[in-house]
Protein backbone atom coordinates (compact mmCIF):
# COMPACT_ATOMS: atom_id res chain seq x y z
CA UNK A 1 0.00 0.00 0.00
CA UNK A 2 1.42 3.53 -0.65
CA UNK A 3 2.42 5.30 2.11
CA UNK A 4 2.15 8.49 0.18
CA UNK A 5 -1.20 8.54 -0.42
CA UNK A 6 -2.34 7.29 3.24
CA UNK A 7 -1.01 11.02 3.59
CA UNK A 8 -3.22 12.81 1.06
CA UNK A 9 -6.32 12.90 3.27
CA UNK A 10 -8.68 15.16 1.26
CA UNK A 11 -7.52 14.01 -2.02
CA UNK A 12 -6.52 10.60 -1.77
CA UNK A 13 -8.25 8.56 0.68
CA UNK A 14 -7.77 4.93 0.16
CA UNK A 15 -11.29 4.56 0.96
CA UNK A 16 -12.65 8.00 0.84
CA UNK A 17 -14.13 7.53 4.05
CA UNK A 18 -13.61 9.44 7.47
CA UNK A 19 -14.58 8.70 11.33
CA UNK A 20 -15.48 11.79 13.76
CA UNK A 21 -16.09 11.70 17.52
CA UNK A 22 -18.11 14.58 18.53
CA UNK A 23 -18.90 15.80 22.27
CA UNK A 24 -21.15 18.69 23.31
CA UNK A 25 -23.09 19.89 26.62
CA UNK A 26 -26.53 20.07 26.12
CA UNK A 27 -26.99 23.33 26.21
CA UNK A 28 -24.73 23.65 22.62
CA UNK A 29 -26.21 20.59 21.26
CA UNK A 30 -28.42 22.72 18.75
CA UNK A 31 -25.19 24.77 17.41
CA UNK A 32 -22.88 21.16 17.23
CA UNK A 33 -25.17 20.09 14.88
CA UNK A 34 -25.77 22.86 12.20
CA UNK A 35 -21.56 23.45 12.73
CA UNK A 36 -21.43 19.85 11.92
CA UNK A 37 -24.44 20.36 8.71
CA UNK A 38 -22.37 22.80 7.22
CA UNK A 39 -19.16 21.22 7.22
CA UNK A 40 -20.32 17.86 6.85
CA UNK A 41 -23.69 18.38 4.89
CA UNK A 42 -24.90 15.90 7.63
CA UNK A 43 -26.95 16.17 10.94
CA UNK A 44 -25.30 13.78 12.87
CA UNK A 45 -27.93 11.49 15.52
CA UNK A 46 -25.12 10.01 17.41
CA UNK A 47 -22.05 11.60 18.90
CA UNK A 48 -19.76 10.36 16.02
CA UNK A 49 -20.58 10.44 12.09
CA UNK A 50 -18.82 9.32 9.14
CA UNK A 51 -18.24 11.47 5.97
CA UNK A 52 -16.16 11.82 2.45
CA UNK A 53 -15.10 15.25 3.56
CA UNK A 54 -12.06 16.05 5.52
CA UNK A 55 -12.00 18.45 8.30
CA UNK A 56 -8.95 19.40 10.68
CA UNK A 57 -10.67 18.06 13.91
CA UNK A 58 -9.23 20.96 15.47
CA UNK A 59 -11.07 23.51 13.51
CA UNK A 60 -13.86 22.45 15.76
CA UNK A 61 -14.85 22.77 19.00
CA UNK A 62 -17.09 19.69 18.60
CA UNK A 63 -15.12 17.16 17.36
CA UNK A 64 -13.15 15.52 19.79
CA UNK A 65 -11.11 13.02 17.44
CA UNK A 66 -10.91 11.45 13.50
CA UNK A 67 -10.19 8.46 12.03
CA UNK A 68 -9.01 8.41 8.02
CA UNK A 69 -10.09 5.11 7.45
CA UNK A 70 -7.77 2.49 5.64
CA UNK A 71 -9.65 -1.00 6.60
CA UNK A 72 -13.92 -1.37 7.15
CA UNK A 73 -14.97 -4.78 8.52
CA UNK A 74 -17.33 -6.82 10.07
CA UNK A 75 -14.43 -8.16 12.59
CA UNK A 76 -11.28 -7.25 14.30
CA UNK A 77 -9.32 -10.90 12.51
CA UNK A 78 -10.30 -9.63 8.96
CA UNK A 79 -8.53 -6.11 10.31
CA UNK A 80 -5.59 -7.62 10.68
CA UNK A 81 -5.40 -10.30 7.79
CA UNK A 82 -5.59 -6.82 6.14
CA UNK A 83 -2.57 -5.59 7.47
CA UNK A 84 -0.63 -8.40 6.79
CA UNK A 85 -1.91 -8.64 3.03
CA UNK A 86 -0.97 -5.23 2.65
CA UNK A 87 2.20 -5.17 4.80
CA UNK A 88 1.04 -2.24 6.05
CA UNK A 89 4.13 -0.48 7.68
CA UNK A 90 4.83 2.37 9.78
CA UNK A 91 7.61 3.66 11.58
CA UNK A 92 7.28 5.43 15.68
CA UNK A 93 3.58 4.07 15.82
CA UNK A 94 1.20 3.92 18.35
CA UNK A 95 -2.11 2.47 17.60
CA UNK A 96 -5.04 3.46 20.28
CA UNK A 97 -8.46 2.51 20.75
CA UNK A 98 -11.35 5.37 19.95
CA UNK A 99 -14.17 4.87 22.72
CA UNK A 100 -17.08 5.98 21.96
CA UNK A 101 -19.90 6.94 24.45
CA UNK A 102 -22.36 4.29 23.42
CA UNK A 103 -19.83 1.43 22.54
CA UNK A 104 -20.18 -2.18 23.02
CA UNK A 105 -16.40 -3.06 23.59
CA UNK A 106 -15.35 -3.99 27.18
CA UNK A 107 -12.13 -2.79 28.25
CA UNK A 108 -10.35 -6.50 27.26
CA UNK A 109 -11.42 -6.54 24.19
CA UNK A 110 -9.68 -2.49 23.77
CA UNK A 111 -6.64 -3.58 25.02
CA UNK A 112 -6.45 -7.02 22.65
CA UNK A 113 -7.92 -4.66 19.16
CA UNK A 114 -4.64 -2.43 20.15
CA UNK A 115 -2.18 -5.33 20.80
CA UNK A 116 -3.01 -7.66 17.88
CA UNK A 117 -3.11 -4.73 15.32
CA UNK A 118 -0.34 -3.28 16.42
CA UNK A 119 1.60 -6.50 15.91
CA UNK A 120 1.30 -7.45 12.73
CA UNK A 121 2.23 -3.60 11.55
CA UNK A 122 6.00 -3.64 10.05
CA UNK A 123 7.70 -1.26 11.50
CA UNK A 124 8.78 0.09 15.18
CA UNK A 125 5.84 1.30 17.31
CA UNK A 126 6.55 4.18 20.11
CA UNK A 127 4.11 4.93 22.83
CA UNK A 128 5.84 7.64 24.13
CA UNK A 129 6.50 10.31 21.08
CA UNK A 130 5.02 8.48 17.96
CA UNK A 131 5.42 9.96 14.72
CA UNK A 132 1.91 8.42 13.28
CA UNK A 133 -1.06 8.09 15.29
CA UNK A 134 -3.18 4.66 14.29
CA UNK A 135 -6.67 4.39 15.70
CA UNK A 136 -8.99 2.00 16.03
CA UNK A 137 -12.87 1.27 17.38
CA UNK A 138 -15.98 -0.42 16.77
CA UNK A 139 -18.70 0.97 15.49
CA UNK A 140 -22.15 -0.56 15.03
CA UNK A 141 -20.94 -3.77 15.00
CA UNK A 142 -18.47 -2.75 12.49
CA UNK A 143 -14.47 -2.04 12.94
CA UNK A 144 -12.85 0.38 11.26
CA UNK A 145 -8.97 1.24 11.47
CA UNK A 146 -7.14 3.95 10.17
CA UNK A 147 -4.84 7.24 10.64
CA UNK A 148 -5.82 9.15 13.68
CA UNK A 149 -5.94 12.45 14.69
CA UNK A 150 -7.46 14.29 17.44
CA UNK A 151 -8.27 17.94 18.53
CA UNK A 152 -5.23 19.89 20.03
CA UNK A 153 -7.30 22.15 21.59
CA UNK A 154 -4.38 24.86 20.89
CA UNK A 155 -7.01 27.13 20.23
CA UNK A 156 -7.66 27.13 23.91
CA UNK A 157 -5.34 29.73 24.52
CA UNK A 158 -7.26 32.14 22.54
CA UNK A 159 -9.00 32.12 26.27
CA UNK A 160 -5.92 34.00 27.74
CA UNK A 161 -6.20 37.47 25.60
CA UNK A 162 -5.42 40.21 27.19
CA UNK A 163 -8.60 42.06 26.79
CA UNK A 164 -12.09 40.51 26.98
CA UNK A 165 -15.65 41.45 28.04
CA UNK A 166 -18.50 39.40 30.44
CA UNK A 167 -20.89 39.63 27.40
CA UNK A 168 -18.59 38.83 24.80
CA UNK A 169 -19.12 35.12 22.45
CA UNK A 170 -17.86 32.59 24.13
CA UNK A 171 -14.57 30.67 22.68
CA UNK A 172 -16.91 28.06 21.25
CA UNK A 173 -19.10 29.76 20.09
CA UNK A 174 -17.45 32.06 18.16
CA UNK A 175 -15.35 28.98 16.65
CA UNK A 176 -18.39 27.80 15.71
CA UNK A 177 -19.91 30.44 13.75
CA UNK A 178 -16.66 30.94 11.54
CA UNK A 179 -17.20 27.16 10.74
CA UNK A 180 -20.91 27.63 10.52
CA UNK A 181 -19.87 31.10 8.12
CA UNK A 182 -16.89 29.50 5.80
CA UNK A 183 -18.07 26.08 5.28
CA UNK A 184 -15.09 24.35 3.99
CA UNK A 185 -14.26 27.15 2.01
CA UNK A 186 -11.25 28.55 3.85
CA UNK A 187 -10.59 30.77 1.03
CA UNK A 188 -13.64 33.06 1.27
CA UNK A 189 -13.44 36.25 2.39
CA UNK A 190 -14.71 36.98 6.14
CA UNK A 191 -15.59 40.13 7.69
CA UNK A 192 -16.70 40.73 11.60
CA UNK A 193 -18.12 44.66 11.27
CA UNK A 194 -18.99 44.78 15.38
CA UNK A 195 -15.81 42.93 16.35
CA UNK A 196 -15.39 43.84 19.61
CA UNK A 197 -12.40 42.57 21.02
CA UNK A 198 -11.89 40.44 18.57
CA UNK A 199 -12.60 36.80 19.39
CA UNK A 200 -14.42 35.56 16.24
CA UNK A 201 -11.33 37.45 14.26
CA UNK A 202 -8.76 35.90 16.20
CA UNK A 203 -10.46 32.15 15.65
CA UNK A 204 -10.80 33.46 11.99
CA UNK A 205 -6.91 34.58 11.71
CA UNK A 206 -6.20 30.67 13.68
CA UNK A 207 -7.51 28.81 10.84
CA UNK A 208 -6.10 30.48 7.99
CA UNK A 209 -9.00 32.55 6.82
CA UNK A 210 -9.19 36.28 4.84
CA UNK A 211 -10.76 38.23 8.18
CA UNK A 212 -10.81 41.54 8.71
CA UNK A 213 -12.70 43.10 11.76
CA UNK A 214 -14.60 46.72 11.98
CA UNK A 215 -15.31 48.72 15.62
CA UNK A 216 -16.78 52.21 16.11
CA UNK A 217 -15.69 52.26 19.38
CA UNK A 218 -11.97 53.33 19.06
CA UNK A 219 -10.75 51.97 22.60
CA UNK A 220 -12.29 48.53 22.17
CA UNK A 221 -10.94 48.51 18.83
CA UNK A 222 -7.80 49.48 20.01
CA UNK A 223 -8.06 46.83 22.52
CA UNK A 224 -9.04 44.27 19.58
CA UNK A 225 -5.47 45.10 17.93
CA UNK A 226 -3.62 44.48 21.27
CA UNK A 227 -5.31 41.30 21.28
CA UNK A 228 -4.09 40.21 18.06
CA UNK A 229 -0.94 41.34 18.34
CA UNK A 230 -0.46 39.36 21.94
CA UNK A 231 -1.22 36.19 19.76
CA UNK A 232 1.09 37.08 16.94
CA UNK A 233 -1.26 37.88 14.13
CA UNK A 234 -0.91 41.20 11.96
CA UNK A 235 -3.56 43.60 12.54
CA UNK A 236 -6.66 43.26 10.65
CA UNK A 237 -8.53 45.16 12.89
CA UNK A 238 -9.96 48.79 11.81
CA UNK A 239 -11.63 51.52 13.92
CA UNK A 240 -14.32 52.66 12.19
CA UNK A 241 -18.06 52.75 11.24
CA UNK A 242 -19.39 49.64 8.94
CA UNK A 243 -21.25 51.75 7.02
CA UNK A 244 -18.23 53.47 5.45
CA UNK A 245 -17.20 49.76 4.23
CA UNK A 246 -17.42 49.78 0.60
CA UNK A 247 -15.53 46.14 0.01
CA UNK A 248 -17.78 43.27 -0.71
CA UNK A 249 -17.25 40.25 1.31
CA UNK A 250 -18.58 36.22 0.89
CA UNK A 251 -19.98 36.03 4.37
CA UNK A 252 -20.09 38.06 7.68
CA UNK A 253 -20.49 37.43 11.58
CA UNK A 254 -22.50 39.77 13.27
CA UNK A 255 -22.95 39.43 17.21
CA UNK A 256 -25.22 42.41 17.07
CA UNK A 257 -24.59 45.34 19.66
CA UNK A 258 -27.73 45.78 22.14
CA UNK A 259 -26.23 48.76 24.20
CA UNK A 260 -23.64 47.42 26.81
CA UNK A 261 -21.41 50.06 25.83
CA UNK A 262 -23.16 52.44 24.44
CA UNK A 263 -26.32 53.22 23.71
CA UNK A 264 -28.45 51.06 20.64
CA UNK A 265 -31.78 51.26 19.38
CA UNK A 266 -33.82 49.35 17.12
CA UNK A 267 -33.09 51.47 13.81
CA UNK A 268 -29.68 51.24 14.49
CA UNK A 269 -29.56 47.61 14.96
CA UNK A 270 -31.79 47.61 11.63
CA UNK A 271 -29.36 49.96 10.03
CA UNK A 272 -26.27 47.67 10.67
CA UNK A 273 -28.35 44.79 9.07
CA UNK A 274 -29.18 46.80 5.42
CA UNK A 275 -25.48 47.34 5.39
CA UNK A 276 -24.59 44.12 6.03
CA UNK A 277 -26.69 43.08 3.24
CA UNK A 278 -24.85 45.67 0.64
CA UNK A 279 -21.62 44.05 1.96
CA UNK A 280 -22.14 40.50 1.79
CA UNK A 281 -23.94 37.26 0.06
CA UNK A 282 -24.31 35.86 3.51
CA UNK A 283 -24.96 36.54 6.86
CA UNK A 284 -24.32 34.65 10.49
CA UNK A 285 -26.37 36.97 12.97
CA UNK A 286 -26.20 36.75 16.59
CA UNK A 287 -29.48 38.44 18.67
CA UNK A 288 -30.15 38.72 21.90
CA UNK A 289 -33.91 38.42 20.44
CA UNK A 290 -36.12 37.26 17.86
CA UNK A 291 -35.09 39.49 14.99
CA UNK A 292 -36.34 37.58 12.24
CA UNK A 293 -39.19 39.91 11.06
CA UNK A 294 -35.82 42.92 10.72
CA UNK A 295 -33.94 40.54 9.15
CA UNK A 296 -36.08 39.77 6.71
CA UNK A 297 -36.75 43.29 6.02
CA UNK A 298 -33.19 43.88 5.27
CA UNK A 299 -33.53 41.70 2.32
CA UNK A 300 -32.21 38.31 3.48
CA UNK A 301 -33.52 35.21 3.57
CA UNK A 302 -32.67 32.89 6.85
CA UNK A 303 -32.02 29.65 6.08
CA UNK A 304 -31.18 28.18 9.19
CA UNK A 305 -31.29 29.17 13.02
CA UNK A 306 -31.03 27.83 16.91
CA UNK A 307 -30.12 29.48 19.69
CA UNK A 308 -27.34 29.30 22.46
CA UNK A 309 -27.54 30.42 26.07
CA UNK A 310 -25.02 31.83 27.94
CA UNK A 311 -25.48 32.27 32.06
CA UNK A 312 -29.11 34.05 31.83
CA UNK A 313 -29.10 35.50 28.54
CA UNK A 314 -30.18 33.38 24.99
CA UNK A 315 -28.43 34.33 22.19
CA UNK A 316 -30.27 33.83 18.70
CA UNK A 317 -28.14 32.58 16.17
CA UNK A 318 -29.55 32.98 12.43
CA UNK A 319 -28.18 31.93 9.05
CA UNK A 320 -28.95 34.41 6.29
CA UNK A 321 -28.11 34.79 2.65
């Protein structure tokens, strides 16, 4: 079997095939599964789902690990009579055993999937500092073994800027949307016009995409570029007002201001919505109420919405185009 192309996960798939663990509290259950219809074009029912598509697991808060399968079968033996057909080889592997919340695999039968795959592999396994993660598990009475990554959870740290605010998105939430807003399209271009302090363009800058964040309010804005800076990302922040933008963007993220700072009515909340809709094809709104009837009225259609709470307040979370 080619090594090589164990390596092209998007492209070259032996089998085309991928494995995701998911976790979630309940409370983000809704928003876990549209972040996980809009990468995955799939609503998953379980806490794991399987898909052609290829997504970093940590891009998401969600997803806890992945699996990029090589073998599919209906036992562990024909797993392994697989990898000595194949003479599958590695060098500094570990193999390790995916559990999954509603599995049927005692804790034996993990330890002996681990030991007999690992083997028959050719090649020197290392449990301490492995080069290549192998995984393994059991899923509806099917195995499946493959290449395995899991979520660094770097992005934690994102947690630690220097400036924040009580009422701003939390760190998965706002991880969330930009999934929700880019799809799989890291190459769109994203815009945050009420950025705040910056946390959906800081998630934004973390995952490669085209962000650039607006604030009227020059010392949060200034407080937005210290942010970015402390994290080592070039300043894409600008202090000014969103309706002086006269770029056109693919999608925005708007966590729409309801007068913590500063005073904001209803026709300016409006007013930042028609502008969003001369500036974009597409819209992720967050409301601290039912909007829909404004948003509408600003010309967009939503095509998909849930809600997230955060101590006593619900947020509103509506996809537009």
């Amino acid at each position: 079997m080619n090594r090589e192309l164990l390596n092209l996960k998007n492209i070259n798939n032996i089998n085309g095939r991928y494995f995701y663990s998911i976790n979630y509290p309940v409370f983000e259950e809704d928003l876990c599964k549209m972040e996980m219809n809009y990468l995955f074009d799939k609503i998953p029912s379980e806490k794991y789902l399987f898909s052609d598509y290829y997504v970093e697991p940590s891009r998401s808060p969600f997803i806890k690990d992945m699996i990029s399968i090589i073998y599919e079968e209906d036992s562990l033996e024909q797993i392994v009579q697989n990898i000595v057909e194949d003479k599958l080889s590695y060098d500094d592997f570990k193999v390790c055993y995916i559990k999954l919340e509603n599995g049927d695999v005692n804790y034996e039968e993990r330890l002996r999937s681990v030991r007999e795959i690992g083997f028959v592999i050719i090649g020197q396994s290392e449990m301490h500092n492995p080069k290549v993660m192998l995984g393994v598990t059991k899923v509806n009475g099917r195995w499946i073994f493959g290449e395995y990554e899991r979520n660094n959870y770097e992005w934690h740290i994102h947690d630690k800027k220097p400036y924040s605010y009580s009422n701003s998105l939390s760190l998965r939430v706002s991880r969330a949307l930009v999934n929700i807003a880019v799809k799989n399209n890291l190459g769109c271009k994203l815009i945050d016009p009420c950025c705040g302090v910056g946390t959906v363009v800081i998630d934004a800058l973390s995952m490669g995409i085209d962000v650039k964040g607006y604030e009227i309010n020059k010392s949060i804005a200034e407080n937005a570029q210290k942010n970015l800076e402390f994290f080592g990302y070039k300043n894409v922040i600008t202090s000014g007002d969103m309706h002086n933008i006269e770029e056109k963007y693919d999608v925005a993220i708007i966590d729409l201001p309801y007068g913590v700072f500063t005073p904001t009515t209803l026709e300016e909340q409006t007013a930042l919505m028609k502008t969003a809709r001369r500036i974009t094809k597409r819209l992720v709104i967050v409301t601290f109420e039912d909007m829909d009837k404004h948003i509408i009225e600003a010309g967009f259609d939503i095509l998909n919405k849930c809600y997230v709470c955060k101590g006593k307040f619900k947020r509103y979370i509506n996809i537009c185009e």
